[in-house]
N, C-alpha and C. Protein backbone atom coordinates (compact mmCIF):
# COMPACT_ATOMS: atom_id res chain seq x y z
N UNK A 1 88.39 89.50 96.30
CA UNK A 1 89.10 89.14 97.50
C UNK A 1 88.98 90.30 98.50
N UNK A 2 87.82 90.32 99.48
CA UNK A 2 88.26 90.79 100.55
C UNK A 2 89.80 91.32 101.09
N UNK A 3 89.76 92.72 101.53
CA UNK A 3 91.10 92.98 101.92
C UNK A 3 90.75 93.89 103.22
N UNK A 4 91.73 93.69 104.33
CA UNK A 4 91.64 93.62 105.53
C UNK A 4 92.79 94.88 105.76
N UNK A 5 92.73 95.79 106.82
CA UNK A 5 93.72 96.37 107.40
C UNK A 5 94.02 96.01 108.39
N UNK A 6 95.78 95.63 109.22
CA UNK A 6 95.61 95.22 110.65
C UNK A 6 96.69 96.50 111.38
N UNK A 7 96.34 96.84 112.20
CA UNK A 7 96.79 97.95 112.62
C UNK A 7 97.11 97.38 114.29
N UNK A 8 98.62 97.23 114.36
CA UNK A 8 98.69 96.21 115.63
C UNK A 8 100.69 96.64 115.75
N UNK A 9 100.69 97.34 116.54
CA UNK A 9 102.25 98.04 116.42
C UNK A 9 103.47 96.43 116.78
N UNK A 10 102.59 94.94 117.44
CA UNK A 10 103.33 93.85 117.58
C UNK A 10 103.74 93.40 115.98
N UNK A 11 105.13 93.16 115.46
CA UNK A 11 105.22 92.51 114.48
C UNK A 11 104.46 91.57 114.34
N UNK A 12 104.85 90.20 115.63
CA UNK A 12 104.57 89.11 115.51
C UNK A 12 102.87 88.75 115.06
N UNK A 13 102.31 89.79 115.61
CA UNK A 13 101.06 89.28 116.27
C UNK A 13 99.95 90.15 114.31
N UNK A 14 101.20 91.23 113.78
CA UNK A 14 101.29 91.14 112.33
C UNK A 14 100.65 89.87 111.73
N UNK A 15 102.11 89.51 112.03
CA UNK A 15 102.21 88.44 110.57
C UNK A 15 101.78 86.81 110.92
N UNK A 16 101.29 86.55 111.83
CA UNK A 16 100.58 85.89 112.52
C UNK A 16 98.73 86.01 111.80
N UNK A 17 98.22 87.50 112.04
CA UNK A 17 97.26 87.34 111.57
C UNK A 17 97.11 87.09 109.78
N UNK A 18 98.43 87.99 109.01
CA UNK A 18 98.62 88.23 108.18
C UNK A 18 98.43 86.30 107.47
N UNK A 19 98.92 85.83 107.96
CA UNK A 19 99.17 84.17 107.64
C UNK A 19 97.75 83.50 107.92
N UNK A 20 96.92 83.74 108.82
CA UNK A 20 95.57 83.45 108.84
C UNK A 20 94.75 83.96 108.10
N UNK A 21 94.80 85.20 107.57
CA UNK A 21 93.66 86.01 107.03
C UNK A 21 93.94 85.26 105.55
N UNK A 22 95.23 85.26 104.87
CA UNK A 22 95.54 84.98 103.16
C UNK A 22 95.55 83.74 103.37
N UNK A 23 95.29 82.76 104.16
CA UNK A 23 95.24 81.52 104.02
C UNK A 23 93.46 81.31 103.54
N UNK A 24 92.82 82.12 104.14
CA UNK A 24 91.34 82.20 103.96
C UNK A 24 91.04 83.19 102.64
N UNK A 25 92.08 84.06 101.97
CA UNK A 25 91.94 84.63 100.51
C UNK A 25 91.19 85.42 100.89
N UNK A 26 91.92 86.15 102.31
CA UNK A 26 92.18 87.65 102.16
C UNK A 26 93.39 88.44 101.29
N UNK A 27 93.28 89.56 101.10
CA UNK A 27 94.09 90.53 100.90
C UNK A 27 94.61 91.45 102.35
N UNK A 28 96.19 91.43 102.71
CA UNK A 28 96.23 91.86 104.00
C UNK A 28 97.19 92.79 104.39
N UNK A 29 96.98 94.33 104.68
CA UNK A 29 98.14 95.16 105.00
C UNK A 29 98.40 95.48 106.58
N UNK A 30 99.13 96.30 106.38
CA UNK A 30 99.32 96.56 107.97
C UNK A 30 99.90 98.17 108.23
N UNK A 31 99.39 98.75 109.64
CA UNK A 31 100.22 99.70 110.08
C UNK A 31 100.50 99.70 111.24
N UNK A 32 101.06 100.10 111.96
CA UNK A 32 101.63 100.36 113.47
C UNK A 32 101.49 100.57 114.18
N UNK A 33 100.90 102.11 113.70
CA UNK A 33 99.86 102.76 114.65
C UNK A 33 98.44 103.16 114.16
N UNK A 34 98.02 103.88 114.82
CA UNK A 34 96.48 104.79 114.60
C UNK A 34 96.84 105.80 113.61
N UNK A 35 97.41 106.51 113.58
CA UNK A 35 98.00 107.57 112.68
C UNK A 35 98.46 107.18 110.68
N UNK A 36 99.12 106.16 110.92
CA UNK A 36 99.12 105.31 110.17
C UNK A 36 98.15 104.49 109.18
N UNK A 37 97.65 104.44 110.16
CA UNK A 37 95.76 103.65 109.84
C UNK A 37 95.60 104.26 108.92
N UNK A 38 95.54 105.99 109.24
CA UNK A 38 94.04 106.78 108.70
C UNK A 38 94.60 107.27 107.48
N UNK A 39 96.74 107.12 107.18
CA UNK A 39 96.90 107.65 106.23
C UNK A 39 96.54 106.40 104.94
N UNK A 40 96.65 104.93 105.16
CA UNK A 40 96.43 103.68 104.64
C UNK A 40 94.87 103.95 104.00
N UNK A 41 93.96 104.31 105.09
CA UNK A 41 92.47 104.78 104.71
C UNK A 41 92.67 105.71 103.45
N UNK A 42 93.31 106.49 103.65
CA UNK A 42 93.23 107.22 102.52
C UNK A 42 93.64 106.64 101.19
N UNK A 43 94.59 106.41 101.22
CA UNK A 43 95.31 105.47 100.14
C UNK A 43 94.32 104.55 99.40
N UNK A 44 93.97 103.54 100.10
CA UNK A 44 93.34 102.36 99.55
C UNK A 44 92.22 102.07 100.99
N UNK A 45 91.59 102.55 100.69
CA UNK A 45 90.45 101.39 102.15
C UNK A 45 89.98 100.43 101.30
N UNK A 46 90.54 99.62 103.60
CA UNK A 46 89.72 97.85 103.10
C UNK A 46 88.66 97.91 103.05
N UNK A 47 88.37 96.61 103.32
CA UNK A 47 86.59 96.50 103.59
C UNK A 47 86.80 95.93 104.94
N UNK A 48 87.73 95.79 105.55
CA UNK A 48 87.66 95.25 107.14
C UNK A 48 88.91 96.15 107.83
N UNK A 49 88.74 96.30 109.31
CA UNK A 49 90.11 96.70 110.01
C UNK A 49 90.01 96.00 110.61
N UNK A 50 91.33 95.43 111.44
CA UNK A 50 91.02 95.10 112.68
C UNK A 50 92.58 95.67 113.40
N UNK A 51 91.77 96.09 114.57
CA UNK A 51 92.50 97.06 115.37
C UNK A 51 92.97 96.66 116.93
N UNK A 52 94.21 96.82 116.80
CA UNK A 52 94.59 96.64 119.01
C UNK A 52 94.30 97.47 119.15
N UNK A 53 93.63 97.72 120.43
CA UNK A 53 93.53 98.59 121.21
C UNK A 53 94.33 99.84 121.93
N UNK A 54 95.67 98.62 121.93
CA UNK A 54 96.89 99.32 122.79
C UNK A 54 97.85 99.56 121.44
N UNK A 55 97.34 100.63 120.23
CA UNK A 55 98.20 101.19 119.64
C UNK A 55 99.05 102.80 119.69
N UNK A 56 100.07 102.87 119.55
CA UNK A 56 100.79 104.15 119.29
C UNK A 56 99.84 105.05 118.41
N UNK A 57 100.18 106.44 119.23
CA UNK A 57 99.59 108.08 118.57
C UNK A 57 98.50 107.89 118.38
N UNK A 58 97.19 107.07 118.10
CA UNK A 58 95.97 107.24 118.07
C UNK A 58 95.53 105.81 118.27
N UNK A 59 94.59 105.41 119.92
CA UNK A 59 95.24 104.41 119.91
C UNK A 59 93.66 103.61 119.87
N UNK A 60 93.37 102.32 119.45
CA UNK A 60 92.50 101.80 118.23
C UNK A 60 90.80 102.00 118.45
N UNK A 61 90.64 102.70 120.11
CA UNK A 61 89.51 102.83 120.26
C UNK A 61 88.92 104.13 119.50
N UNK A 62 90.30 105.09 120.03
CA UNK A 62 89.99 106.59 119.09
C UNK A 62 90.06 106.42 117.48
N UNK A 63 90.19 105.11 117.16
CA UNK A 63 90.68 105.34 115.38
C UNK A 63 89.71 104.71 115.02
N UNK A 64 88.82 103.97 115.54
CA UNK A 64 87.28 103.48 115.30
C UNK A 64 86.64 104.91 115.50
N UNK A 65 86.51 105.36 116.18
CA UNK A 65 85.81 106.49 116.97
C UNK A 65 85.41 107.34 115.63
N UNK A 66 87.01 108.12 114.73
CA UNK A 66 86.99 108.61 114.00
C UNK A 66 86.55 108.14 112.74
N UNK A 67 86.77 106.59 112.31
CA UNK A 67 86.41 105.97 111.39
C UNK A 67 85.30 106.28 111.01
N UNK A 68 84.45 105.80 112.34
CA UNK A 68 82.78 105.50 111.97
C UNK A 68 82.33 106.83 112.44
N UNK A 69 82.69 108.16 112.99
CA UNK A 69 82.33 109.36 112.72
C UNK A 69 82.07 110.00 111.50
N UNK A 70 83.63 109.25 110.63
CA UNK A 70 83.58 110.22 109.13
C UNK A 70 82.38 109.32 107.74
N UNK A 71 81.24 110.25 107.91
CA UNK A 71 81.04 109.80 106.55
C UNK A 71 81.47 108.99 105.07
N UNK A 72 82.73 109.88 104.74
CA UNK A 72 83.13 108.56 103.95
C UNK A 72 83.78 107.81 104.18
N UNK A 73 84.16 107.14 105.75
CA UNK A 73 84.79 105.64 105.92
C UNK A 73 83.83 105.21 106.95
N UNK A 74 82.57 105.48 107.16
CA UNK A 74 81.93 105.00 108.29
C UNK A 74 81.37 103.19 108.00
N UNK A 75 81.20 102.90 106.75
CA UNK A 75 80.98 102.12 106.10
C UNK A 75 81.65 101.18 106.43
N UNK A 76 83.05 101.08 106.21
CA UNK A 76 84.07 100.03 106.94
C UNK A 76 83.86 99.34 107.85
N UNK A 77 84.15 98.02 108.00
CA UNK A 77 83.83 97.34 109.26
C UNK A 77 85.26 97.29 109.99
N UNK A 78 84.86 97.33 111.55
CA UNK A 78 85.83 97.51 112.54
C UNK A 78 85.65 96.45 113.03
N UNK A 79 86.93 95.88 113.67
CA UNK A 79 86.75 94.42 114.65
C UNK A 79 88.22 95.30 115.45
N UNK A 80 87.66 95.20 116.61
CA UNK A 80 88.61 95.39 117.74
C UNK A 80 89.40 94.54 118.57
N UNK A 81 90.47 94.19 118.23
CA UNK A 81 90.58 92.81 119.63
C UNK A 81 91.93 93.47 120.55
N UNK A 82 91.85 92.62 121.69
CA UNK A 82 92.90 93.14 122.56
C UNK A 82 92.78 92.09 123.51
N UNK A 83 93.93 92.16 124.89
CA UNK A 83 94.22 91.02 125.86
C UNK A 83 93.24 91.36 127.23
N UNK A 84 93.02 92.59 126.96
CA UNK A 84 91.43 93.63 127.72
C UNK A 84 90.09 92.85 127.58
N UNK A 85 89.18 92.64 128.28
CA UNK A 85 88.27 92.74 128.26
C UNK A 85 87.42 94.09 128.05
N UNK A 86 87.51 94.19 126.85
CA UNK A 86 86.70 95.25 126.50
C UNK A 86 85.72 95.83 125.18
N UNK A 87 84.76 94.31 125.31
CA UNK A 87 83.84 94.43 124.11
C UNK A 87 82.88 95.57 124.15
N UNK A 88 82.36 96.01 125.63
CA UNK A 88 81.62 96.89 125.71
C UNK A 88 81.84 98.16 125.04
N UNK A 89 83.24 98.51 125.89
CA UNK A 89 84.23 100.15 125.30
C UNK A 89 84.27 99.68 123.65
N UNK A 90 84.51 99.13 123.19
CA UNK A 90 84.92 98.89 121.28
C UNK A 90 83.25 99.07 120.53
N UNK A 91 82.67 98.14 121.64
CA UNK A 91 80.79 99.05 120.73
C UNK A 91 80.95 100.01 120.78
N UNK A 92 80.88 100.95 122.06
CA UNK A 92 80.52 102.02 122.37
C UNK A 92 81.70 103.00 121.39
N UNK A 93 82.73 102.74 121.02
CA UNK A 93 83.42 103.57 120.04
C UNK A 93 83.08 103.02 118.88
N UNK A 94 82.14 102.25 118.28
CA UNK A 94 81.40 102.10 117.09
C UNK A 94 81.81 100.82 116.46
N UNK A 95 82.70 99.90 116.98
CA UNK A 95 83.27 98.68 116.48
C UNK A 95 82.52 97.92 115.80
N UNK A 96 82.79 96.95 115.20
CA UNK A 96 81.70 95.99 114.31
C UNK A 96 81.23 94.68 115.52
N UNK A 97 82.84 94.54 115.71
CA UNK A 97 82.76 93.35 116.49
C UNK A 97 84.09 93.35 117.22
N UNK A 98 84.13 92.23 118.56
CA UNK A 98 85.40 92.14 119.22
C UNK A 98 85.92 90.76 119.47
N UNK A 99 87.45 90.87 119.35
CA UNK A 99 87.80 89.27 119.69
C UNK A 99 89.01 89.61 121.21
N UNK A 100 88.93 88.64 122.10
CA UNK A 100 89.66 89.19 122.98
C UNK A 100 90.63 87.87 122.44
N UNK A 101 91.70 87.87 123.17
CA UNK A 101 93.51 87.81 122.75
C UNK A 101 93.04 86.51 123.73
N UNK A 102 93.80 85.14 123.52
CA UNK A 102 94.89 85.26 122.09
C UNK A 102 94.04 85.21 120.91
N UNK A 103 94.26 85.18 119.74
CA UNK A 103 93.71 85.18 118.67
C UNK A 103 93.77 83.52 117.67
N UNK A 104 93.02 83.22 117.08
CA UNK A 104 92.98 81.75 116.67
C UNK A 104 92.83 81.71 115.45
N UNK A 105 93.05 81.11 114.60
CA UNK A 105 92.82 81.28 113.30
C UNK A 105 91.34 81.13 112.82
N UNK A 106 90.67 79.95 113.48
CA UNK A 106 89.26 79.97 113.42
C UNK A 106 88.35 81.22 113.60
N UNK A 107 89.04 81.96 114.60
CA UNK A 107 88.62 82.86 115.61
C UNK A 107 88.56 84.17 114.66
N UNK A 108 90.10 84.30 114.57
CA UNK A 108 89.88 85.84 113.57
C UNK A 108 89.37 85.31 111.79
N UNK A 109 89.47 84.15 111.31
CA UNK A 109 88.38 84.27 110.05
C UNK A 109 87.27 84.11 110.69
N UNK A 110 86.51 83.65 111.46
CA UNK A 110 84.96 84.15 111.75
C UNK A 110 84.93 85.20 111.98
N UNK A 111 85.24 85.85 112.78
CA UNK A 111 84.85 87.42 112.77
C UNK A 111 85.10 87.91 111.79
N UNK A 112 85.78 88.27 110.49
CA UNK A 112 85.75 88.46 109.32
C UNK A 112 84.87 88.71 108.20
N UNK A 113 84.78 86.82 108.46
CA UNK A 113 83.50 87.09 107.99
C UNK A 113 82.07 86.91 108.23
N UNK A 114 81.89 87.01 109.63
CA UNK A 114 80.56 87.67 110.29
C UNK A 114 80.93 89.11 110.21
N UNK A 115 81.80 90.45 109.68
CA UNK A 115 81.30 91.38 109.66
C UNK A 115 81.14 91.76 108.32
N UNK A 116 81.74 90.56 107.53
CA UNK A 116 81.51 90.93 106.23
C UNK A 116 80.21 90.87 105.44
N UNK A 117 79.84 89.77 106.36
CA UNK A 117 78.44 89.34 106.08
C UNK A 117 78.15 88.69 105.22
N UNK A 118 78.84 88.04 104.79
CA UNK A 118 79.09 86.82 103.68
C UNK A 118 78.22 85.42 103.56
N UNK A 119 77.58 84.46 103.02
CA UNK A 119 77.11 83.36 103.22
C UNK A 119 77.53 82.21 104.39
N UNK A 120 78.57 82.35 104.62
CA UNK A 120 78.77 81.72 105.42
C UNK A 120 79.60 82.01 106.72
N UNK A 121 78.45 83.21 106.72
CA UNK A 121 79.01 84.41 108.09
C UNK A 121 78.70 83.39 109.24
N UNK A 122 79.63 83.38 110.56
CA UNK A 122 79.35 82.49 111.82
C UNK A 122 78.40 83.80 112.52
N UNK A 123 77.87 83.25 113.16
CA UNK A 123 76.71 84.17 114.09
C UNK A 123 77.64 84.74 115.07
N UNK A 124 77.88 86.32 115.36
CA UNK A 124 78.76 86.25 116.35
C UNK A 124 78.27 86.23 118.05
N UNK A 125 79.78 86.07 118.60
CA UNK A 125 79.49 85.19 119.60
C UNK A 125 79.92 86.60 120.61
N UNK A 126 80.03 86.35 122.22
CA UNK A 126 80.32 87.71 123.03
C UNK A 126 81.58 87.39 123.82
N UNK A 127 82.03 88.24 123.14
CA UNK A 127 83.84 88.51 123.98
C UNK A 127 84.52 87.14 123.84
N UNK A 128 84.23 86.79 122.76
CA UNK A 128 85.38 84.90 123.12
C UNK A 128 86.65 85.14 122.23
């Protein structure tokens, strides 16, 4: 079972994804902020993050940034989403992939697993 980190300081927008991802048989935690993230990384890394943008103390563009800087978590796949248009900035800090807001259930299990790369990965699509 795939297991996912969501790092999104909104409860709602939590347990919202949290209810989409284990409906699809993910495994799914969460932190708050960026800071948070990297202590979770340590602990247990997923095999997916997905990150707001607009998070507290390190905020999700800089926590990709560092992710896919460090050797041993560069591996991880990043999915960035936010209410921003900003698929470009989330490549350019090393992202896997981006979903812009609101978020859909269809929406965040395809990106999932198009970065997981799974058999029945959806081809991804730009900024939808």
């Amino acid at each position: 079972m795939p297991s996912v980190l969501i790092v999104d300081g909104d409860a709602h927008a939590r347990e919202l994804s949290r209810a989409f991802l284990t409906a699809a048989g993910h495994t799914v935690t969460f932190a708050t902020d960026g800071a948070e993230a990297l202590v979770r990384l340590t602990e247990s890394p997923p095999d997916v993050i997905i990150t707001e943008i607009m998070v507290r103390k390190i905020d999700g563009l800089a926590l990709c940034k560092r992710i896919k800087g460090d050797p041993a978590t560069k591996h991880i796949k990043i999915v960035v989403f936010s209410i921003m248009a900003a698929m470009v900035r989330s490549r350019e800090a090393g992202a896997d992939d981006f979903i812009k807001k609101p978020l859909t259930q269809r929406k965040l299990i395809d990106r999932v697993a198009s970065v997981l790369g799974g058999p029945d990965a959806p081809t991804r699509r730009e900024e939808s």
